[in-house]
Structures are given as structure tokens and as C-alpha cells.
Protein backbone atom coordinates (compact mmCIF):
# COMPACT_ATOMS: atom_id res chain seq x y z
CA UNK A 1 1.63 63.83 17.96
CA UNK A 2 2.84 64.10 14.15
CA UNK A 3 5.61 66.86 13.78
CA UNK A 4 5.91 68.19 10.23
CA UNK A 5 8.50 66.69 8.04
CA UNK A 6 10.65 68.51 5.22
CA UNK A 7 13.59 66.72 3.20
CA UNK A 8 14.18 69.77 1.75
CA UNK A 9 14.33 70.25 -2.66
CA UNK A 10 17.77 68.49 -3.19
CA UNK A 11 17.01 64.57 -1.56
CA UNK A 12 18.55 62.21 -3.68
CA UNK A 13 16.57 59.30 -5.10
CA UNK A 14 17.62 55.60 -7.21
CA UNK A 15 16.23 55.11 -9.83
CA UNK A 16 16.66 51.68 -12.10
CA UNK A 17 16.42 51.00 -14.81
CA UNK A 18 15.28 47.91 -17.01
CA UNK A 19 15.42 47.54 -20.56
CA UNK A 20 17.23 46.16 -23.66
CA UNK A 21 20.78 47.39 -23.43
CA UNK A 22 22.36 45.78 -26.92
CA UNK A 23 19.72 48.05 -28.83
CA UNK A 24 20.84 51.47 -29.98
CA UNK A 25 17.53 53.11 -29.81
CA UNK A 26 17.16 52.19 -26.07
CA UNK A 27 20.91 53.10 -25.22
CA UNK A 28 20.07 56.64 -26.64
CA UNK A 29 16.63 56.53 -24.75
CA UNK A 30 18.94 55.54 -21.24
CA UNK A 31 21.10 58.12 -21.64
CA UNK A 32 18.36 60.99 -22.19
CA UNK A 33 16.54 59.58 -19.45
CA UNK A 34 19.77 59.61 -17.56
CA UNK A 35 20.06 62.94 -18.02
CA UNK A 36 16.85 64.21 -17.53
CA UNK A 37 17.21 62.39 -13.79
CA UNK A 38 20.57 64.01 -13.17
CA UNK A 39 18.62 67.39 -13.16
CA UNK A 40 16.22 66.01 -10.76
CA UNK A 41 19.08 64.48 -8.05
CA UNK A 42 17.68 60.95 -9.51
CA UNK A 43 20.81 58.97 -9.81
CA UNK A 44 19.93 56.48 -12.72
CA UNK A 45 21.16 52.72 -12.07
CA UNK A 46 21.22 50.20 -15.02
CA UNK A 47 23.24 47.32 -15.93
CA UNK A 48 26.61 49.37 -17.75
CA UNK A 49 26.68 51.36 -14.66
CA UNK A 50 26.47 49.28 -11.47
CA UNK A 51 28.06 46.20 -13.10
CA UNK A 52 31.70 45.46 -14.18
CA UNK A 53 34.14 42.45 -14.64
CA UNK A 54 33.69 39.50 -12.50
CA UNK A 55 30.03 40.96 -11.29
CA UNK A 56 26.96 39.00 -10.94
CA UNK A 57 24.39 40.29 -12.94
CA UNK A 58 21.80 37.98 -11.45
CA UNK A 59 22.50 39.75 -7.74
CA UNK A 60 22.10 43.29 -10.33
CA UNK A 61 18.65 41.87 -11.43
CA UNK A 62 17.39 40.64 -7.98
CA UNK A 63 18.36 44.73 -6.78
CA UNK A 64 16.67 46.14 -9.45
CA UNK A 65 12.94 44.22 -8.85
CA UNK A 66 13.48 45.02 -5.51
CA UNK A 67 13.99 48.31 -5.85
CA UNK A 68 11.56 51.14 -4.74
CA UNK A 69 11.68 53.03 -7.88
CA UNK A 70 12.31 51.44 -11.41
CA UNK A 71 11.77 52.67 -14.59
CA UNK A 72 10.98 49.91 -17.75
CA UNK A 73 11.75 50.56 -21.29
CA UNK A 74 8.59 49.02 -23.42
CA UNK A 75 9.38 47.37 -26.50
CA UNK A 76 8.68 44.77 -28.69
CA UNK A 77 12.55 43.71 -27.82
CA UNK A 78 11.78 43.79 -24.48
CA UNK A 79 9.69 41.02 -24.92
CA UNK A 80 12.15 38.71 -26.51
CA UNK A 81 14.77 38.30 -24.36
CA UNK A 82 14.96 36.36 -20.94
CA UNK A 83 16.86 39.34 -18.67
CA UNK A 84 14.48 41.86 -19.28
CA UNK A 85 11.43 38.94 -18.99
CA UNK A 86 12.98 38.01 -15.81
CA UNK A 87 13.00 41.60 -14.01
CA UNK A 88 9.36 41.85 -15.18
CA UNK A 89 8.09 38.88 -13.83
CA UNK A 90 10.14 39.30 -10.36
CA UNK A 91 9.01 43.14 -10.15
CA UNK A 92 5.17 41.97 -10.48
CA UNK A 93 5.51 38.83 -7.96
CA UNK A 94 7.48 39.72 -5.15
CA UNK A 95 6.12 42.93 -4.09
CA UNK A 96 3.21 45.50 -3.54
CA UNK A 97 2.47 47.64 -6.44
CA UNK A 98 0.95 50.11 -4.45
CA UNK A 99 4.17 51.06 -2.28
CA UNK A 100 6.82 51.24 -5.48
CA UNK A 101 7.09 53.52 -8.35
CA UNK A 102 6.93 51.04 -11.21
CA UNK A 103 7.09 53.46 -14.47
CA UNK A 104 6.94 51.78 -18.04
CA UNK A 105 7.87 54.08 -20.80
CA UNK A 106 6.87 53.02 -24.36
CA UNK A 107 10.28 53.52 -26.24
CA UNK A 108 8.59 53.20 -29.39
CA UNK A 109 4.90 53.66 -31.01
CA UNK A 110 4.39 50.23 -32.02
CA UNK A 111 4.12 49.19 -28.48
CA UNK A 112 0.62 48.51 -27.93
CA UNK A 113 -2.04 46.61 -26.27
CA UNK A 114 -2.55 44.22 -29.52
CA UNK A 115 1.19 43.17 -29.42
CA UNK A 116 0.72 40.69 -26.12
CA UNK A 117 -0.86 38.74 -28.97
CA UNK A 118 2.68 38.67 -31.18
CA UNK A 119 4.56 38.79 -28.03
CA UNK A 120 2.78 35.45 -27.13
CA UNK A 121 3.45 34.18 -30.62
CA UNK A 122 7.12 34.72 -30.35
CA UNK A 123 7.31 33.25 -26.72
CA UNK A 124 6.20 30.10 -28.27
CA UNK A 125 8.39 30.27 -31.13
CA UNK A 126 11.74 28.43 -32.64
CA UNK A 127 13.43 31.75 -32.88
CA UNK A 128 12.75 31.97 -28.40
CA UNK A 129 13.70 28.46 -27.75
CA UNK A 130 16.87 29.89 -26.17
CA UNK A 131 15.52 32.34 -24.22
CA UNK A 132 12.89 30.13 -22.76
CA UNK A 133 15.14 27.71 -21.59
CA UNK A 134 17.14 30.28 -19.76
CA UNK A 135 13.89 31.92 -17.99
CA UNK A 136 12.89 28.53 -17.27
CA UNK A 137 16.29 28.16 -15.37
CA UNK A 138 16.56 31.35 -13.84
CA UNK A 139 12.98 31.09 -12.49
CA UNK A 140 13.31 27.28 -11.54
CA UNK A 141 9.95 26.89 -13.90
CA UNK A 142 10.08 24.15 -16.51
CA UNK A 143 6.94 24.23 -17.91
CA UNK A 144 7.16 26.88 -20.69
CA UNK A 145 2.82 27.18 -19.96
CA UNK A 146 3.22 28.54 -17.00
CA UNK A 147 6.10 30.64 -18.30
CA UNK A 148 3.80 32.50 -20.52
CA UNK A 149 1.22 33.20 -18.01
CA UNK A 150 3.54 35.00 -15.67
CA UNK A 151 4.65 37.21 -18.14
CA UNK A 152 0.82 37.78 -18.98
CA UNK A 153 0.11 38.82 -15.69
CA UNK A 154 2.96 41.10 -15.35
CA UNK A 155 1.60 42.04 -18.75
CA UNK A 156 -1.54 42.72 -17.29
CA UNK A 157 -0.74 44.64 -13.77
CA UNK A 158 2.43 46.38 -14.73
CA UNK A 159 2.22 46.94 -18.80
CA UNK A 160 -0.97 46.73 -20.10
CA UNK A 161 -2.19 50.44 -17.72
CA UNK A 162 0.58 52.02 -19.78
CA UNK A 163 0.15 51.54 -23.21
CA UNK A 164 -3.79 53.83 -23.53
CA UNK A 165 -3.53 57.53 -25.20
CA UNK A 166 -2.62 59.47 -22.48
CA UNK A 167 1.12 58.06 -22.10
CA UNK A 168 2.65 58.94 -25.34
CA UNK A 169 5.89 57.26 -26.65
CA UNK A 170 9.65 58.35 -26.47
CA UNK A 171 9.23 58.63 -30.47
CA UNK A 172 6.63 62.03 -29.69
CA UNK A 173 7.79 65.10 -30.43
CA UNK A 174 7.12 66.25 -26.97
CA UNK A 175 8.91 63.38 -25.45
CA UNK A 176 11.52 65.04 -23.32
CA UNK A 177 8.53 67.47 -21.58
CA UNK A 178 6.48 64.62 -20.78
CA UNK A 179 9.23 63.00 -19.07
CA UNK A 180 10.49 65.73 -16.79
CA UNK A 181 6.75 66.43 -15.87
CA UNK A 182 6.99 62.51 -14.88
CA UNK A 183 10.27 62.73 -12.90
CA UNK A 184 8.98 65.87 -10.85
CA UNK A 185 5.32 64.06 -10.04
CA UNK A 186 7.59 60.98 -9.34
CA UNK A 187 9.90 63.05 -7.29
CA UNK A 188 6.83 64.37 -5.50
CA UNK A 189 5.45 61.25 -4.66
CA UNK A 190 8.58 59.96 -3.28
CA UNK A 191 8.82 62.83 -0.86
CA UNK A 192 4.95 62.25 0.37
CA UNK A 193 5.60 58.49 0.98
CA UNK A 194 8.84 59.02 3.14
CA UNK A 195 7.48 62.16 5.21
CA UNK A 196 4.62 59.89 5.50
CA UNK A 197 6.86 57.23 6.83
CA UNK A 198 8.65 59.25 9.03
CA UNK A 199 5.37 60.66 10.92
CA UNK A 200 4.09 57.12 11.38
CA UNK A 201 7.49 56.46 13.08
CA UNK A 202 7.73 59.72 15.21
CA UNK A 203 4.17 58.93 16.17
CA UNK A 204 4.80 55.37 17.75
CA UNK A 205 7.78 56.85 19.19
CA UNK A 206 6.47 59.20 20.91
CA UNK A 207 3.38 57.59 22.21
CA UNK A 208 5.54 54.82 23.60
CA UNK A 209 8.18 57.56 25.34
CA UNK A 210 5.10 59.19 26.59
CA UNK A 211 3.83 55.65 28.19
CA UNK A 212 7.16 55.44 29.77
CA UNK A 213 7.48 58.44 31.11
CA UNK A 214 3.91 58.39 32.61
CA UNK A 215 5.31 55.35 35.31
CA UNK A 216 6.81 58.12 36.80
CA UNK A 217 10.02 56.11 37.35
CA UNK A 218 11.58 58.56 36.18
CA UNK A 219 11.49 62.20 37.61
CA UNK A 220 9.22 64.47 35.41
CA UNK A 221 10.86 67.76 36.96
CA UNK A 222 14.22 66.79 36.65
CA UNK A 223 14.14 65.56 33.40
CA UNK A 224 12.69 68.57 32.11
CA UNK A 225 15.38 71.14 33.32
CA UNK A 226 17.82 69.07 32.08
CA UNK A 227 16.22 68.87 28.59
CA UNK A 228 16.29 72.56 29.52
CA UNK A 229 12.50 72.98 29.75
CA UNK A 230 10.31 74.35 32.73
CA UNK A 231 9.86 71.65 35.22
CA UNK A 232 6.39 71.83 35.43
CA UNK A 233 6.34 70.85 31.57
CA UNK A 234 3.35 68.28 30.06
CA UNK A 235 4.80 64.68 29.62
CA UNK A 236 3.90 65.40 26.07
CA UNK A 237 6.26 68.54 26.07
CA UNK A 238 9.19 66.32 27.46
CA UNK A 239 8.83 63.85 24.72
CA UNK A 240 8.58 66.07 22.29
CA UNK A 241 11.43 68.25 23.39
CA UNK A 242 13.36 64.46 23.68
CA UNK A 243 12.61 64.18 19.75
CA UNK A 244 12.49 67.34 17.73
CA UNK A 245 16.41 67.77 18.98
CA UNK A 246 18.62 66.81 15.78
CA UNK A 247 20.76 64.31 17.25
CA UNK A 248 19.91 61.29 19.19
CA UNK A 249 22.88 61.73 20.70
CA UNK A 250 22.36 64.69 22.33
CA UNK A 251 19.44 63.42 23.83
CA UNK A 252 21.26 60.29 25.36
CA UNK A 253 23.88 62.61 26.93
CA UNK A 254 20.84 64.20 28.34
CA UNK A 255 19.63 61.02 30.12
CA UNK A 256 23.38 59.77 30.87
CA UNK A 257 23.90 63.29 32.70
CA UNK A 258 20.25 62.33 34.61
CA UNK A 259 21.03 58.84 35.25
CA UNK A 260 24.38 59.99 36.75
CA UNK A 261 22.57 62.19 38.88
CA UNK A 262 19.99 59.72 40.39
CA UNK A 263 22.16 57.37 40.72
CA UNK A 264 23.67 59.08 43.99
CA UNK A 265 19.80 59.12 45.19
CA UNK A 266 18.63 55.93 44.06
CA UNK A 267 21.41 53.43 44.53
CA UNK A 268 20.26 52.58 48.03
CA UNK A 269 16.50 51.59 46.74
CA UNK A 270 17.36 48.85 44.20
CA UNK A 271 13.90 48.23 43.68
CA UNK A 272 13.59 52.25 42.81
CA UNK A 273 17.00 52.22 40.30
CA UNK A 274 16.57 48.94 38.99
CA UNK A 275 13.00 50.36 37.40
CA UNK A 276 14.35 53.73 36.51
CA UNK A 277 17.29 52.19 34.06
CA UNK A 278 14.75 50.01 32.52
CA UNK A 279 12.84 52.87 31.75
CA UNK A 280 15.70 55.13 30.18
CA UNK A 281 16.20 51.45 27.97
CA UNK A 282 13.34 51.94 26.84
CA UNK A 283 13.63 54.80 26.07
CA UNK A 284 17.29 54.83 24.71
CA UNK A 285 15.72 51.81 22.50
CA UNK A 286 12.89 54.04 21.10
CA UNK A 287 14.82 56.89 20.45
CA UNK A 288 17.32 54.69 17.96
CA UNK A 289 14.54 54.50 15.30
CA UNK A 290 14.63 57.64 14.89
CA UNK A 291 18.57 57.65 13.64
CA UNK A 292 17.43 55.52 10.52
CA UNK A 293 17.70 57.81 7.73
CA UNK A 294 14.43 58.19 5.68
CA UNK A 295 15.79 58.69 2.61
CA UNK A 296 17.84 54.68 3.46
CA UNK A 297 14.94 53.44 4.72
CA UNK A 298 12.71 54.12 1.53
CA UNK A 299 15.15 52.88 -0.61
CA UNK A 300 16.28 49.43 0.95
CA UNK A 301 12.54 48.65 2.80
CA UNK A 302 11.52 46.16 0.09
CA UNK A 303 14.75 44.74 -0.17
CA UNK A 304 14.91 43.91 3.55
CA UNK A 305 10.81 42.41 2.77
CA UNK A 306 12.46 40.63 -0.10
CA UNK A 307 15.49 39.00 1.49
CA UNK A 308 13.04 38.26 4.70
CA UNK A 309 11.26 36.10 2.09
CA UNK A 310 13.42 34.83 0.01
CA UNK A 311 16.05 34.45 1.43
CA UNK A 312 18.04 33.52 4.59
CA UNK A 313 21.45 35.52 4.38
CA UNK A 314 21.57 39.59 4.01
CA UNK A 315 24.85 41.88 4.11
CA UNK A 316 24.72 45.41 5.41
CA UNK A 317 27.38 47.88 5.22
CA UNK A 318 27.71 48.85 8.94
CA UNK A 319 29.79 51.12 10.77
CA UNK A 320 29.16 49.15 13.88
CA UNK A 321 27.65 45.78 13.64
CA UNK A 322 25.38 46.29 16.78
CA UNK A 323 23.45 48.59 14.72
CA UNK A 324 21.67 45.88 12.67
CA UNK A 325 19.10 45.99 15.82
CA UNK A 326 18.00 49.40 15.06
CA UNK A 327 17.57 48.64 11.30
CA UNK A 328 15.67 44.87 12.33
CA UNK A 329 13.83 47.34 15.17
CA UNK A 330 12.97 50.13 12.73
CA UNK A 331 10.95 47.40 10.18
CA UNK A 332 9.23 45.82 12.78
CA UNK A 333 8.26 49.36 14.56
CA UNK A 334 9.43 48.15 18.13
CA UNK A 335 12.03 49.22 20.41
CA UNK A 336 15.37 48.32 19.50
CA UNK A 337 17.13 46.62 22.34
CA UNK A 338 20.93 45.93 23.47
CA UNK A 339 22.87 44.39 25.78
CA UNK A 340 26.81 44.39 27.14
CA UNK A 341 29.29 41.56 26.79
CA UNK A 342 31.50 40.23 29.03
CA UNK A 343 33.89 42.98 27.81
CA UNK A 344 30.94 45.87 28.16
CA UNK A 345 30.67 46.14 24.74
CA UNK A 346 27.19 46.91 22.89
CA UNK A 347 25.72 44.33 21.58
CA UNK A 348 22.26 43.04 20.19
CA UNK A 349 19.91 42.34 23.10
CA UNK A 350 19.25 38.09 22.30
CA UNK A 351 16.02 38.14 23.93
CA UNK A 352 13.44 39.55 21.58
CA UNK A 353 15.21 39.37 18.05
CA UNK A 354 16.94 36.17 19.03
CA UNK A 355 20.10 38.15 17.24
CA UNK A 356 23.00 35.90 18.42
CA UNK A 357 27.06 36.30 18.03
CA UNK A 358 29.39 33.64 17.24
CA UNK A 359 33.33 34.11 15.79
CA UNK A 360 34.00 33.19 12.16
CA UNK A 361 34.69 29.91 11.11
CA UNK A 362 38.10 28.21 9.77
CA UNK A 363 38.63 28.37 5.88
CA UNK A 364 38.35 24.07 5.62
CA UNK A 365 34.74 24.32 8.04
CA UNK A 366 32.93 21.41 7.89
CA UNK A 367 29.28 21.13 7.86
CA UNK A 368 28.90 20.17 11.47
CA UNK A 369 31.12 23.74 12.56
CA UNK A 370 29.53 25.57 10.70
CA UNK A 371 25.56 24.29 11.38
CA UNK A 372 26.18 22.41 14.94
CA UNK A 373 25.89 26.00 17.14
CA UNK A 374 22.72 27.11 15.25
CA UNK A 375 21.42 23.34 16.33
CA UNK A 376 22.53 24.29 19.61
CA UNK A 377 21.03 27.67 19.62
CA UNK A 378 17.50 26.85 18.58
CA UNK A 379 17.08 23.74 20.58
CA UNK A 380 18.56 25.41 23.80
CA UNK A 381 20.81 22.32 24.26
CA UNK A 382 24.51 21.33 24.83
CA UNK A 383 24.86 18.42 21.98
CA UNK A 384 24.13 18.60 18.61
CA UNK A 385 24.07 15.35 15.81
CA UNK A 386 27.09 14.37 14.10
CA UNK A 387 24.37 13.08 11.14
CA UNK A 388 24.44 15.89 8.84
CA UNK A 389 21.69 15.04 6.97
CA UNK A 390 19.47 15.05 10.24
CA UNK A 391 21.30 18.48 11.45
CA UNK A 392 19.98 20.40 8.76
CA UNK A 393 16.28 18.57 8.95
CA UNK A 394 15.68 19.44 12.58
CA UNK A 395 17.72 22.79 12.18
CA UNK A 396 14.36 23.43 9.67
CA UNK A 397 12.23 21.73 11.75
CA UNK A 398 12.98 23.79 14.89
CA UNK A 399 13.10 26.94 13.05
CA UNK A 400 9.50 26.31 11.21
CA UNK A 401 7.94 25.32 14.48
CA UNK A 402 9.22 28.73 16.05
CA UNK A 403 7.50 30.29 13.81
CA UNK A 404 3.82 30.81 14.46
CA UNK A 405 4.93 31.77 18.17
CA UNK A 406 6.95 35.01 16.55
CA UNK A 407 4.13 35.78 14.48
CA UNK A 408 6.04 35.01 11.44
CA UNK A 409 8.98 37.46 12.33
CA UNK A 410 12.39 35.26 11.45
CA UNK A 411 15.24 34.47 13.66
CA UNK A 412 18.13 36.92 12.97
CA UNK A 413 21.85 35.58 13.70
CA UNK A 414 24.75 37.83 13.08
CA UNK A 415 27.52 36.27 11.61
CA UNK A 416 30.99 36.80 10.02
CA UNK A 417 31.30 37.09 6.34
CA UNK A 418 33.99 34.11 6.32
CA UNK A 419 30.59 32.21 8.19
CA UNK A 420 28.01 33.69 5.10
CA UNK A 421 30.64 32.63 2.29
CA UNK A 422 31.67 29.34 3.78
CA UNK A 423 27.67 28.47 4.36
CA UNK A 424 27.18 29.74 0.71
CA UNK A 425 29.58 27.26 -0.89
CA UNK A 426 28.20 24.11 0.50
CA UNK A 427 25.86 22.22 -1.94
CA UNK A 428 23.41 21.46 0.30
CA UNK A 429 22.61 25.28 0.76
CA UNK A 430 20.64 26.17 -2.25
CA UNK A 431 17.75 23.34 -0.54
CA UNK A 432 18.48 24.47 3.25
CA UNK A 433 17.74 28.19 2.15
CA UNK A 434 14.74 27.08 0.23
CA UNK A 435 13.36 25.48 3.32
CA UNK A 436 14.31 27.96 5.62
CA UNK A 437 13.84 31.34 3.98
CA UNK A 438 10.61 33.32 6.13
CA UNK A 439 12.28 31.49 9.03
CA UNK A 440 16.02 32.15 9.64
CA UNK A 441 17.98 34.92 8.84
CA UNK A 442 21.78 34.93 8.51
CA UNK A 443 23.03 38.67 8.50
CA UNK A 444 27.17 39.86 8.06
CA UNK A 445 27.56 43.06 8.93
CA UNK A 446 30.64 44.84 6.84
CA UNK A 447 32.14 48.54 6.31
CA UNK A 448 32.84 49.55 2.99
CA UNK A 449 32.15 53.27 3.02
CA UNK A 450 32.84 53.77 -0.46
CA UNK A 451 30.63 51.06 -1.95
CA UNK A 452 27.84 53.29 -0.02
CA UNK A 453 25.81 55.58 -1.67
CA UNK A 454 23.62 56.08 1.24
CA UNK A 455 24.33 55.74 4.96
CA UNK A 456 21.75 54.05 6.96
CA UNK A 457 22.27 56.09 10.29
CA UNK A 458 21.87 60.11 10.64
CA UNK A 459 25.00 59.91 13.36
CA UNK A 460 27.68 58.20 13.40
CA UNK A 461 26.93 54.24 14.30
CA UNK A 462 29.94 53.91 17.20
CA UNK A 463 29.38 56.56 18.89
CA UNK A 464 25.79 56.68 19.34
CA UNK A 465 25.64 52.77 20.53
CA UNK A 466 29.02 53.97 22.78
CA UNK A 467 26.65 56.80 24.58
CA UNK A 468 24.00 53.83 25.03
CA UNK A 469 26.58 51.64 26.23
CA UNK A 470 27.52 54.30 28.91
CA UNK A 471 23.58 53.94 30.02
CA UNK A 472 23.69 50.30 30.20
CA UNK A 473 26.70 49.91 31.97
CA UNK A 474 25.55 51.82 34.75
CA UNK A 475 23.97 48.77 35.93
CA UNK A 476 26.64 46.80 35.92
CA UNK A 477 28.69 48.90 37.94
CA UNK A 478 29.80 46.81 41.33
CA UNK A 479 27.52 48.41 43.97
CA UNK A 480 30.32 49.09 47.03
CA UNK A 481 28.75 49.34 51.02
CA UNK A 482 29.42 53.19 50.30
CA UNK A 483 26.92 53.27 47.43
């Protein structure tokens, strides 16, 4: 049951941007192209503008190849320096081709085919000894051999389709019209691939509400007039009418308001209530998905695929940390699911995602504080080794073993930011990440509202997971002999 999506003409898209930034020609190409996106709500990000002071502009690089859409600047410069030689390489290994919008631009005629052959020449050359010992570091590959034939493949896949007849150079006269017929196709094809998306997530929704609601647990008449519908409406129509509404949150008031009701009727059959709250769950847990904004999800997709693979620690900017569920749901296309605390506060449900709370760590942590409850944790015991060396082997150990069972989906843990930096500065962690990337994944939830360009929920985070809350605590409440 697809339903017809629409972002509308005005969506905004990033954009990067990689290319040689200490040559004039390709600052003046930047800032054309920059303007040429600004007229298509493409917001252009490059080195000058998302980097300052104090910035990492490895972290930079490692967003730009993962990033959906990314324009490169061909040129023979291009070719010479190790930044630009890194991006390429990264932007060709990590990821599909097929689901990013990888656009090389020839900045200059004399960017053709027959220059991999100079290219190659230089690579090997006095004049690049520099520059191939700092690729060689930042891609942790010595031999200069291999080098080569990673750029030649990126060469090949990314560069090579690029330089025929048909895509003329930012030299030609009718440069600028070739480039705003590119950004509008471009902008086109963005627009397909999230509507497309967003149907194949409205369509496992609903068929998995519909499943639900065919149990019968849960009253098909009632629910219906209170979704305002006839009460002899289809299944179908109830889900539908469930979805198409523009807030999530409506809809959970809708079930609370239910729930309330059949509580009074049900409470004495515990068999009876005790299967229609699961149900509304499940429900509730679908029905989060859908709060993931399209636009977010497009955009930061790879880079959750990326850090998934790469790495083991990932920081979103959160209103409510509880959240991260719904995001680790909405990539794995399965029901998000929550839990209460001892306080009856939301938080993520540990027995699926394995997403697990623990309080931040002292400045001076040692090793053992900071690795002895993960031990703990994945071994389901009440000790953990004082040997640190053999703490982190069977912490790697454990986690690898786990992993065939999950079907290669990682173990998420939520942690404080004072937990991600202490964990970070440790000089063992560059080798326990290596070994445990695909595996483990350490994620801080923060809220920095104006570092965000984009917000990853339609509503607002608190109190959507507060109107779920209200459905969950309802069986908690103490069950009195009047009840």
C-alpha cells in the first residue's frame, strides 16, 4: 500500500565538494558552482566553509566520502596532492556507486583520458615523494604499488566515465548552462531516490500495522471511531488512516485515549490486556519510523553504513537520547522498541538492539572502568579481569562470536561523551577499534541545535517518546483489588 510522496520544489540538499583549494582557477570554479547551487537550495560544503581553527580536517575528509552527494573538481592538480587523492580513493572504496551522486567536473580541457598515463608518472616521481608518504600514512598503506593502483581504480570507476565528449569542461563557453542543467537532473534524482525511500518504508509499515491489527487484540470498531472513521472500516483503511495523519503524535494520543478506555474493560482479563499493550508496542514502535525525516535520512544513510564499518563510536545530535532507537530501527527496517526505567523514563528497549545505559566515567578513568562493564555486559557475568590486556581480547572475542547470531548487525551501547572521549584517548584504542569495528558500536547522544543543519525527527524528540512513555507505563501501573 504505497501512498504518493511529494517534498515539494524547495527541499534542501548537501552538496560537497572536493578539489584543489590553493589554486585560483578552482577557487573561482567553487564559488560559481557555489552559486549556481544556492539557486537550486543546494547548500555547497567544502573545506573554507565547514572548517575553522582548531578543526580536524581529516574528520572534514571522512564526511565528505561519505557523503550522499559530492561534487569533484578534475584536474591535473588534483592528481598531485595527497587530500584530494585521499577523498578519491575513500569515495570509490567505502561505498556503492549506484546509491550516491558522485559528479566529476573537468575544471580544465587538458583533463583527459591520456593523462592517467602522466598522472602515473608523477605519482612515481621525486617531485611526489611528499605526498606519497602522507597518503601512505593517512591510508595506513606503505607500499607506494599498491598506492597507485587504488587511485587507478578510482581512476577507472569514478573518473575515467567523465572525461568522453559529451561532458564538456568548465573552460566551454557554455559552461555555466551545462551545469545548472546538471544541478536540476541532480536535484531530480535526489527527489526520486528519497520518495522512493520513503514508500519502501510506509510500505513495511503498514503491512506490519496491518498484521497486528489482524490478531484482533485490539478492537477493530473502536479503533476506528476513534481514528474518527466508520467502524465497520477495512483493517487496511485503519492503517492507513493511522499513517497518512501528519504527526505521529497525534496518532499515539489516539491509541493512549483507546488504551485508557480498555483498560476499564480489560484489566480483569490479564491474559486479554497483557496482549492488547503488546500490540499497541508494536505498533507505537512501527509508527516511530515514520518520524525520521527523509530529507536526514538521505543525507546521513551512508555515513551511519560507514561508521557501522569502520568504526565503533558515532555522535548524534539528539534532542532526546532515547531516540537513537528509532534512527538504529529506521536502518535496519524493524520496529523500534523501548522500555521504562526504574524512574518511568523512556528508554532503549535492551533486548533486540542490545542498546545499553551506563553513567559517564571520572576524568582520571582507568582502563578497567571504563572497559570492565562492557566485559560484564557481553559475557552476562558479575566479574570481569583485572588483566587489561586479556579484557580487551575477550571483550573482541565475545563481540566477534556474537556476531554471526545477529546476522552481522553490531551491538549498540549508548554512552556519555566524557565515556567516547575518555575511550578515545587511550592508546590502545586505535587497535581495539580496528578489531572491533562491524561488531560494537559506541554511540553519545548530544544537543547542539545550532551545529544542526538538519533535524533528524519531523516532531519534536521529547515529546513524542513522552506520549509513548504514557503507553508503556500503563502496564506498570499497580493493579489495586478494585481494578
Amino acid at each position: 500500500m504505497d501512498k504518493p510522496v511529494q517534498l515539494g520544489d524547495d527541499f534542501p540538499i548537501n552538496a560537497y565538494l572536493s578539489y584543489r583549494c590553493n589554486i585560483d582557477r578552482d577557487t573561482q570554479a567553487r564559488d560559481k558552482l557555489k552559486a549556481l547551487c544556492s539557486d537550486q537550495s543546494i547548500t555547497l560544503r567544502y573545506d573554507k566553509s565547514d572548517t575553522g581553527e582548531g578543526d580536524s580536517l581529516i574528520k572534514f575528509m571522512e564526511d565528505l566520502t561519505s557523503a550522499r552527494c559530492v561534487f569533484l573538481f578534475l584536474s591535473p592538480e588534483y592528481f598531485q596532492s595527497a587530500y584530494t587523492l585521499f577523498e578519491l580513493i575513500r569515495i570509490n572504496e567505502w561505498a556503492d556507486l549506484d546509491s550516491r551522486f558522485i559528479l566529476p567536473l573537468r575544471v580544465c580541457n587538458n583533463i583527459i583520458d591520456k593523462y592517467r598515463t602522466a598522472a602515473k608518472e608523477f605519482w612515481f616521481s621525486k617531485q611526489a615523494e611528499a605526498d606519497r608518504g602522507k597518503l601512505a600514512d593517512m591510508l595506513n598503506q606503505p607500499d607506494h604499488n599498491l598506492l597507485w593502483q587504488r587511485i587507478d581504480s578510482a581512476w577507472e570507476a569514478i573518473v575515467k566515465p567523465y572525461l568522453d565528449e559529451k561532458h564538456s569542461s568548465l573552460e566551454s563557453d557554455d559552461a555555466d548552462l551545462l551545469l545548472r542543467d546538471l544541478l536540476v537532473k541532480s536535484r531530480q534524482k535526489v527527489e526520486s531516490i528519497i520518495v522512493e525511500a520513503k514508500q519502501k518504508m510506509y510500505a513495511t509499515v503498514s503491512r506490519n500495522i496491518e498484521q497486528i491489527l489482524k490478531s484482533q487484540h485490539i478492537p477493530a470498531q473502536q479503533l476506528a471511531e476513534a481514528l474518527k472513521l466508520d467502524p465497520s472500516a477495512s483493517v487496511s483503511d485503519t492503517t492507513k488512516q493511522l499513517l497518512d495523519g501528519k504527526m505521529v503524535g497525534g496518532a499515539l494520543d489516539v491509541l493512549y485515549k483507546l488504551s485508557i478506555q480498555q483498560e476499564k474493560k480489560l484489566l480483569a482479563r490479564s491474559d486479554d490486556w497483557t496482549d492488547y499493550l503488546s500490540d499497541v508496542e508494536q505498533i507505537c514502535g512501527w509508527l516511530l519510523l515514520k518520524t525520521v525525516d527523509p530529507l536526514w535520512w538521505f543525507h546521513n544513510q551512508l555515513s551511519l553504513e560507514r561508521a557501522k564499518k569502520r568504526s565503533i563510536t558515532g555522535i548524534f545530535n539528539l534532542q532526546h537520547p532515547a531516540y537513537i532507537e528509532v534512527i538504529i530501527a529506521r536502518s535496519l527496517l524493524q520496529r523500534a522498541q523501548h522500555t521504562l526505567d526504574e524512574f518511568g523514563s523512556i528508554v532503549p528497549a535492551s533486548e533486540e538492539h542490545d542498546v545499553i545505559l551506563f553513567d559517564a566515567t571520572s576524568p582520571d578513568a582507568s582502563d578497567f572502568q571504563l572497559l570492565s562493564p562492557l566485559y560484564k555486559d557481553l559475557r552476562r557475568v558479575d566479574k570481569a579481569p583485572q588483566d587489561i590486556t586479556r579484557l580487551r581480547e575477550e571483550i573482541g572475542l565475545t563481540a566477534s562470536s556474537l556476531s554471526g547470531s545477529r546476522e552481522g548487525k553490531p551491538i549498540y551501547y549508548l554512552v556519555s561523551k566524557e565515556y567516547l572521549e575518555q575511550l578515545q584517548a587511550k592508546t590502545w584504542f586505535a587497535e581495539f577499534e580496528q578489531k572491533l569495528a562491524g561488531f560494537l558500536q559506541f554511540v553519545c547522544c548530544i544537543h547542539e541545535p545550532h551545529n544542526q543543519t538538519l533535524e533528524p525527527c519531523q516532531e519534536e524528540q521529547r515529546l513524542l517518546l513522552e506520549k509513548v512513555a504514557n503507553i508503556l507505563r500503563l502496564k506498570h501501573k499497580k493493579r489495586t483489588t478494585h481494578e
